[in-house]
PDB file of N, CA and C in Angstrom:
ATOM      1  N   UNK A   1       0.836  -1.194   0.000  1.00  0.00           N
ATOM      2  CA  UNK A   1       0.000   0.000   0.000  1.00  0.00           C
ATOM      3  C   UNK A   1       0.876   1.251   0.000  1.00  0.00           C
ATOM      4  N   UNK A   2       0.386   2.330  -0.634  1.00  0.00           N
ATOM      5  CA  UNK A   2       1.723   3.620  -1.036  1.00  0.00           C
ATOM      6  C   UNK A   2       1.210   4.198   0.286  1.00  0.00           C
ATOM      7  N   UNK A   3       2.073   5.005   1.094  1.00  0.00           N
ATOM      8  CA  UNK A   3       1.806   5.515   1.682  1.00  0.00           C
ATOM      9  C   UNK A   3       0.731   7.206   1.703  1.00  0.00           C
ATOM     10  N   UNK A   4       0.559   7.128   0.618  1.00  0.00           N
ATOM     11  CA  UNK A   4       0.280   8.391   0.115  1.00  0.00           C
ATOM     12  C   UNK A   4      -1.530   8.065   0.207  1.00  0.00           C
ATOM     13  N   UNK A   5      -1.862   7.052   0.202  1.00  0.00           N
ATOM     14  CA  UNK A   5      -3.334   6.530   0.091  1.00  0.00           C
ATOM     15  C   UNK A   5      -4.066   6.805   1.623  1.00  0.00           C
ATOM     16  N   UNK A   6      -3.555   7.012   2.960  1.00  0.00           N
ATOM     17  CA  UNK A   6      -3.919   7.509   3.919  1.00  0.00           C
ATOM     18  C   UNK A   6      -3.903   9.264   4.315  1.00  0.00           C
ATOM     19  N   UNK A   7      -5.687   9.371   3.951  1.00  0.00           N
ATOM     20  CA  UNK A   7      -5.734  10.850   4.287  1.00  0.00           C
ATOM     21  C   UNK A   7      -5.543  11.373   5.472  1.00  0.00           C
ATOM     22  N   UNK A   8      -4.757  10.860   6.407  1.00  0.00           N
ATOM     23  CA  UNK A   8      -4.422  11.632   7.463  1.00  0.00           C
ATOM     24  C   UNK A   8      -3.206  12.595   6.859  1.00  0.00           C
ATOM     25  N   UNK A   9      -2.489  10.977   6.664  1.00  0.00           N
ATOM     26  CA  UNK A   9      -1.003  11.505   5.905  1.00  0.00           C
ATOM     27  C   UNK A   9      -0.900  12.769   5.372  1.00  0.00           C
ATOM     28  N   UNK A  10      -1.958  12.897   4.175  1.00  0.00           N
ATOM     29  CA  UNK A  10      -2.116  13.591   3.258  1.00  0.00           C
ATOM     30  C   UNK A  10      -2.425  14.936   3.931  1.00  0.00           C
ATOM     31  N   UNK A  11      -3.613  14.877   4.769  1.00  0.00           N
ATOM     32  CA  UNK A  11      -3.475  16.593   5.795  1.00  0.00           C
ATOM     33  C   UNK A  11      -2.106  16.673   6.626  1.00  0.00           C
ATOM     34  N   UNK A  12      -1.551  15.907   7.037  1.00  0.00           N
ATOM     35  CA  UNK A  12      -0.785  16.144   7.426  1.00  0.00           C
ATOM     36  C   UNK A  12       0.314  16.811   6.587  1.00  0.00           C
ATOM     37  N   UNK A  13       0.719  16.250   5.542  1.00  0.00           N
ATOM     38  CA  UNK A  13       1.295  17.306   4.686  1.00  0.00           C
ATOM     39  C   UNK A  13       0.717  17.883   3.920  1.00  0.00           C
ATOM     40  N   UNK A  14      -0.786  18.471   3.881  1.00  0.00           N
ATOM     41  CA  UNK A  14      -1.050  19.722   3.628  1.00  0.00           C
ATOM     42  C   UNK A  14      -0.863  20.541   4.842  1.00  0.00           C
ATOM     43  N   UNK A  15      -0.665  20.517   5.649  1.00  0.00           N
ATOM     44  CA  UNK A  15      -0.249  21.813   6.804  1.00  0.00           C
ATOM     45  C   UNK A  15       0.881  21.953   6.796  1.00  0.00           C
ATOM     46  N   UNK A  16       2.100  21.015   6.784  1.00  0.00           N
ATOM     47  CA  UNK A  16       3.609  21.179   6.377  1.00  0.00           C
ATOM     48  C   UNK A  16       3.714  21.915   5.704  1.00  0.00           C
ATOM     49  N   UNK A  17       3.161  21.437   4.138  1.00  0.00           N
ATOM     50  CA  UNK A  17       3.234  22.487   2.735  1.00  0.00           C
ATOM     51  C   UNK A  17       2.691  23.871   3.320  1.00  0.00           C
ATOM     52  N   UNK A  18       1.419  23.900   3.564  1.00  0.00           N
ATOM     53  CA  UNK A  18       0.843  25.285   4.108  1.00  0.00           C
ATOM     54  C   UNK A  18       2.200  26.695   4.649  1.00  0.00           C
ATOM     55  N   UNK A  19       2.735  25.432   5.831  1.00  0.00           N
ATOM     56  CA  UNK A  19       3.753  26.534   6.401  1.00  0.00           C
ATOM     57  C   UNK A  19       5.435  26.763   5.480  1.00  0.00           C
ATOM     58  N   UNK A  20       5.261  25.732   4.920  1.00  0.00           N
ATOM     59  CA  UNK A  20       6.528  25.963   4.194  1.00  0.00           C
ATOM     60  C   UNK A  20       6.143  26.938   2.915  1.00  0.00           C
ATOM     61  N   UNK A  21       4.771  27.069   2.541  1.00  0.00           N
ATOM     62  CA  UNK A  21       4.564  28.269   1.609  1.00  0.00           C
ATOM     63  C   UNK A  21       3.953  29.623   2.062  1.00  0.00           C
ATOM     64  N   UNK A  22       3.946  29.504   3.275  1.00  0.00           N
ATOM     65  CA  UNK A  22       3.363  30.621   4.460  1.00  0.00           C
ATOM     66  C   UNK A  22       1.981  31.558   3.378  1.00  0.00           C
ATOM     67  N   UNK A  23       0.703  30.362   3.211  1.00  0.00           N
ATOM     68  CA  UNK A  23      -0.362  30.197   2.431  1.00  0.00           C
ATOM     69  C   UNK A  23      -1.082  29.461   2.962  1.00  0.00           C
ATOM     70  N   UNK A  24      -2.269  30.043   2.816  1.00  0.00           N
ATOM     71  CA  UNK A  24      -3.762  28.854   3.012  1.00  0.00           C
ATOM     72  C   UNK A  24      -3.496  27.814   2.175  1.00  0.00           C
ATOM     73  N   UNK A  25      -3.731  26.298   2.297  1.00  0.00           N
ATOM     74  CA  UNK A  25      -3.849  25.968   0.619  1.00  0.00           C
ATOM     75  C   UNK A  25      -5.270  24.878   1.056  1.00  0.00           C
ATOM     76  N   UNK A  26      -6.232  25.387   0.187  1.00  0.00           N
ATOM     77  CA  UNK A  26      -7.904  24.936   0.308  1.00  0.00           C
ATOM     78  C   UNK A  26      -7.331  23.202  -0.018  1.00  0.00           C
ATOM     79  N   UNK A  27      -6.407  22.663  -1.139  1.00  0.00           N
ATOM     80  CA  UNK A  27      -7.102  21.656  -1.395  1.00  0.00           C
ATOM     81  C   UNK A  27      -5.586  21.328  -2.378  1.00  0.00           C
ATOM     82  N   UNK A  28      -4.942  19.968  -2.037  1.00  0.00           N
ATOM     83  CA  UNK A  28      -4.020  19.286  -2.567  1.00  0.00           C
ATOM     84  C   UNK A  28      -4.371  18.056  -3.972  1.00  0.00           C
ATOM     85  N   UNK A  29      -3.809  17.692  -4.155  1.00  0.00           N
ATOM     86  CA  UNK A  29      -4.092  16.520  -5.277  1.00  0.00           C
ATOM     87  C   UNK A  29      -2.533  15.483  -5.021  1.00  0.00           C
ATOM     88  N   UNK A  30      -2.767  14.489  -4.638  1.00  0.00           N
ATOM     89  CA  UNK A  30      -1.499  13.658  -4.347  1.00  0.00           C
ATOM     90  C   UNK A  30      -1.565  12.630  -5.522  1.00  0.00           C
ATOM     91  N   UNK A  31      -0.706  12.639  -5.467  1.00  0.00           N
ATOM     92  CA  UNK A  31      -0.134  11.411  -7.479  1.00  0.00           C
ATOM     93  C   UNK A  31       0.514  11.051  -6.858  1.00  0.00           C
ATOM     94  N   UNK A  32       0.550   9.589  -6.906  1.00  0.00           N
ATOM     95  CA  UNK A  32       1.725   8.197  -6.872  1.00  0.00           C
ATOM     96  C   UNK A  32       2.131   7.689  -8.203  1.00  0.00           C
ATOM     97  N   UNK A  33       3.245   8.205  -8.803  1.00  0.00           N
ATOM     98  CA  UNK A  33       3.671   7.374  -9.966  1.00  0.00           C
ATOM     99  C   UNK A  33       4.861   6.261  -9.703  1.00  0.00           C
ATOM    100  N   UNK A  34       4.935   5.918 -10.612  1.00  0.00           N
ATOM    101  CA  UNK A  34       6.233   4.204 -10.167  1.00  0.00           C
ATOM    102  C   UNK A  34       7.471   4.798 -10.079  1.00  0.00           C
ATOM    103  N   UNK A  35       7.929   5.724 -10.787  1.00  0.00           N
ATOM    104  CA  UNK A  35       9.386   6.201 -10.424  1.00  0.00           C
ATOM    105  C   UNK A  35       9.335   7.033  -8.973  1.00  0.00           C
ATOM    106  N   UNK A  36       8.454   7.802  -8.522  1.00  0.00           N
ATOM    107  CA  UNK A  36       8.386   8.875  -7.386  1.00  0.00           C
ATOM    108  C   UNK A  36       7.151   8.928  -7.124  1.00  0.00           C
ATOM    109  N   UNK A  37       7.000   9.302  -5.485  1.00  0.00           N
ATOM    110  CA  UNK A  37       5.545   9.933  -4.869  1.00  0.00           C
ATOM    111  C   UNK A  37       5.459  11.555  -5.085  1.00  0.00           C
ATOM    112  N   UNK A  38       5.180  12.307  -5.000  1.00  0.00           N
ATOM    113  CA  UNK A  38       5.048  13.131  -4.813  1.00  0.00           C
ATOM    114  C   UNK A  38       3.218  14.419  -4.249  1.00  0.00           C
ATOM    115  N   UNK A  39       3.215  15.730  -4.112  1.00  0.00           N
ATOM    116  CA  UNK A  39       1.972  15.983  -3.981  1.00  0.00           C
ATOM    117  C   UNK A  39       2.355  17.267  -4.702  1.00  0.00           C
ATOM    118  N   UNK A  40       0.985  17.512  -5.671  1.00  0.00           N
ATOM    119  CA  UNK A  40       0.802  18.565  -6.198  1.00  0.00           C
ATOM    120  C   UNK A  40      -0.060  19.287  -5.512  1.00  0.00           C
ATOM    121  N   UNK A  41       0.222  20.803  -5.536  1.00  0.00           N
ATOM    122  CA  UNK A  41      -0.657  21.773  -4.408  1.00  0.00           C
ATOM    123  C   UNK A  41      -0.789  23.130  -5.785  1.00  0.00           C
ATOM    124  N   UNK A  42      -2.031  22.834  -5.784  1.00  0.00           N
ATOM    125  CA  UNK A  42      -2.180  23.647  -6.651  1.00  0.00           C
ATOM    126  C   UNK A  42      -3.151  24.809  -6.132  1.00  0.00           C
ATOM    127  N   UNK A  43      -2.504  26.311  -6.077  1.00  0.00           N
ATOM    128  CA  UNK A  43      -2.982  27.156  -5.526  1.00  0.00           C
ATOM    129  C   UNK A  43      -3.270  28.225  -6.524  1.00  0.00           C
ATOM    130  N   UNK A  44      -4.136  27.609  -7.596  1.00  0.00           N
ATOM    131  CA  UNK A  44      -5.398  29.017  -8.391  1.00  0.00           C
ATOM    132  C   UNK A  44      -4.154  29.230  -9.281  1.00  0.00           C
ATOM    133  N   UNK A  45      -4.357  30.708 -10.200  1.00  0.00           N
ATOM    134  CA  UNK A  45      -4.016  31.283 -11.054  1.00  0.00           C
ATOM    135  C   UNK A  45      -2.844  30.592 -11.740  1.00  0.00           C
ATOM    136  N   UNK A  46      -3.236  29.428 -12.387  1.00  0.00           N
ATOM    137  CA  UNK A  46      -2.731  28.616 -13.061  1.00  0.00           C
ATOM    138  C   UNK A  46      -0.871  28.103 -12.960  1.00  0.00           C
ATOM    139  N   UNK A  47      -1.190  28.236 -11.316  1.00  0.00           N
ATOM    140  CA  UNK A  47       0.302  27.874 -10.599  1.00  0.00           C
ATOM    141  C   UNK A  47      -0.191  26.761  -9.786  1.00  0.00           C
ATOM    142  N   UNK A  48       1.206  25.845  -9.893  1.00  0.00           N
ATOM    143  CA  UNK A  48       0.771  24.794  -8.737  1.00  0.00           C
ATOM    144  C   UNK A  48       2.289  24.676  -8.378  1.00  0.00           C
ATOM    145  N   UNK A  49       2.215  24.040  -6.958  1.00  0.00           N
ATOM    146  CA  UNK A  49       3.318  23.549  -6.598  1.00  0.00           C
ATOM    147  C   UNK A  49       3.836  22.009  -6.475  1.00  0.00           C
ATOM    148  N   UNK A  50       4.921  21.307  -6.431  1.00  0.00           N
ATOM    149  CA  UNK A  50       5.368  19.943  -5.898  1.00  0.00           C
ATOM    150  C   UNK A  50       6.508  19.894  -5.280  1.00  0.00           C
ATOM    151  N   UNK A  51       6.073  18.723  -4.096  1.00  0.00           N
ATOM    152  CA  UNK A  51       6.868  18.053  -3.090  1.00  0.00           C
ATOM    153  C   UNK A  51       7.281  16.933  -3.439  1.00  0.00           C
ATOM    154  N   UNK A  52       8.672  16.529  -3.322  1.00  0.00           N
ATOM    155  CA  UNK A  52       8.659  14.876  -3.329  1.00  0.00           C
ATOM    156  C   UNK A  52       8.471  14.196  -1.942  1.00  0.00           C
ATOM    157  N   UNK A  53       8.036  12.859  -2.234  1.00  0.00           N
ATOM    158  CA  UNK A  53       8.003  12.466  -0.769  1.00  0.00           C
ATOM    159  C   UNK A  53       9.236  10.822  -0.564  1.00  0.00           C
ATOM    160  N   UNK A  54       9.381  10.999   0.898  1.00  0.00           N
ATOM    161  CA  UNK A  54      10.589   9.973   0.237  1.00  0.00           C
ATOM    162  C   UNK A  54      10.090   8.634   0.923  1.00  0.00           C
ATOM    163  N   UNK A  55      10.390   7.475   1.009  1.00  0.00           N
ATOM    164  CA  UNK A  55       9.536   6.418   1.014  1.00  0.00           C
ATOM    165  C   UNK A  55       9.448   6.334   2.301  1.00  0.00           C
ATOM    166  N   UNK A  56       9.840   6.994   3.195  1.00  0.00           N
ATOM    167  CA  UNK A  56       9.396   6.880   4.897  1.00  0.00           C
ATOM    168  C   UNK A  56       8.643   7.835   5.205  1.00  0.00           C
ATOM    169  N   UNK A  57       8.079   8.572   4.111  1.00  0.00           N
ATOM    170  CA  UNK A  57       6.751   9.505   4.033  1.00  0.00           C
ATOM    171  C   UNK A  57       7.214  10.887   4.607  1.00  0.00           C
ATOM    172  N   UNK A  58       8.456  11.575   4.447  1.00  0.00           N
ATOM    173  CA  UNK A  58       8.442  12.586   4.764  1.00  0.00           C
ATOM    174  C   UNK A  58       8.602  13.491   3.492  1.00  0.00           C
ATOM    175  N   UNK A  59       8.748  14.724   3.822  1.00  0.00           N
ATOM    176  CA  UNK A  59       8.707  15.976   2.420  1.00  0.00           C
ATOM    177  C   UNK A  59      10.290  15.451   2.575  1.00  0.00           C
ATOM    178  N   UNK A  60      10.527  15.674   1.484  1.00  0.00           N
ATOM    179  CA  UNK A  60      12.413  15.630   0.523  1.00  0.00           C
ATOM    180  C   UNK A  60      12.576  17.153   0.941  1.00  0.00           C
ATOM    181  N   UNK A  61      13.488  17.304   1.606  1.00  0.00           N
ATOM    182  CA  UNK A  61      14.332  18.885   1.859  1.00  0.00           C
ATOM    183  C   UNK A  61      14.582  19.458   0.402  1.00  0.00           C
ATOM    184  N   UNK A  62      14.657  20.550   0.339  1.00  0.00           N
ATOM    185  CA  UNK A  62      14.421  21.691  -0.957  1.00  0.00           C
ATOM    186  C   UNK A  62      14.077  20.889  -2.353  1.00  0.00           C
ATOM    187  N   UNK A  63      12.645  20.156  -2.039  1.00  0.00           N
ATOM    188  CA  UNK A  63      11.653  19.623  -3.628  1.00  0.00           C
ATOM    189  C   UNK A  63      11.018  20.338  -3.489  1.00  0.00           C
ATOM    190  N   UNK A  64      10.649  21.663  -3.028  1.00  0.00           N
ATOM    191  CA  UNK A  64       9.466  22.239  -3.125  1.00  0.00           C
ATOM    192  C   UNK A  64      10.061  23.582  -4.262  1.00  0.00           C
ATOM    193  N   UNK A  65       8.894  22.479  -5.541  1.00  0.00           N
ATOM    194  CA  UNK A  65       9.064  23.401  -7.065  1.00  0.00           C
ATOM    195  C   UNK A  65       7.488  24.188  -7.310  1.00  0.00           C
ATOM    196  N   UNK A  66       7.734  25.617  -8.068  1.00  0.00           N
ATOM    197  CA  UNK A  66       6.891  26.129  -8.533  1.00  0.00           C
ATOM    198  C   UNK A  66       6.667  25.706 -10.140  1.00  0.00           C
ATOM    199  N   UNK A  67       5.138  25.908 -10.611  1.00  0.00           N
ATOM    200  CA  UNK A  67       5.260  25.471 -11.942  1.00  0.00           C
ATOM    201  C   UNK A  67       4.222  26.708 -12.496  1.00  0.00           C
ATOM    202  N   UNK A  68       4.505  26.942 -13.903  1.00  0.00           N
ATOM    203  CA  UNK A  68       3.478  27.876 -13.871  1.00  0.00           C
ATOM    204  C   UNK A  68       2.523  27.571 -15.051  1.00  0.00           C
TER     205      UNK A  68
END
């Protein structure tokens, strides 16, 4: 089971992300692909952000990318 499939988890790093982007963020979207986990946080005006996550379920130190 990916770890990414338990929504605690998942609020739980939406409040991490929250403070590491010092932002509300209403609402995440988490993707598990086979090479990497990661969570997309997509906050409106056609910007989103991503975290990697590393397989003991924490945020990866400086993955946090903007996309536009």
């Amino acid at each position: 089971m990916n770890i990414l499939n338990d929504l605690q988890q998942a609020e739980k790093f939406k409040m991490q992300i929250a403070e590491m982007l010092n932002m509300q963020i209403d609402e995440i979207t988490i993707r598990a692909v086979d090479y990497a986990d990661f969570i997309n946080i997509d906050v409106g005006k056609s910007q989103y952000y991503t975290v990697d996550i590393t397989k003991t379920g924490k945020i990866k130190k400086n993955s946090l990318r903007i996309h536009n």
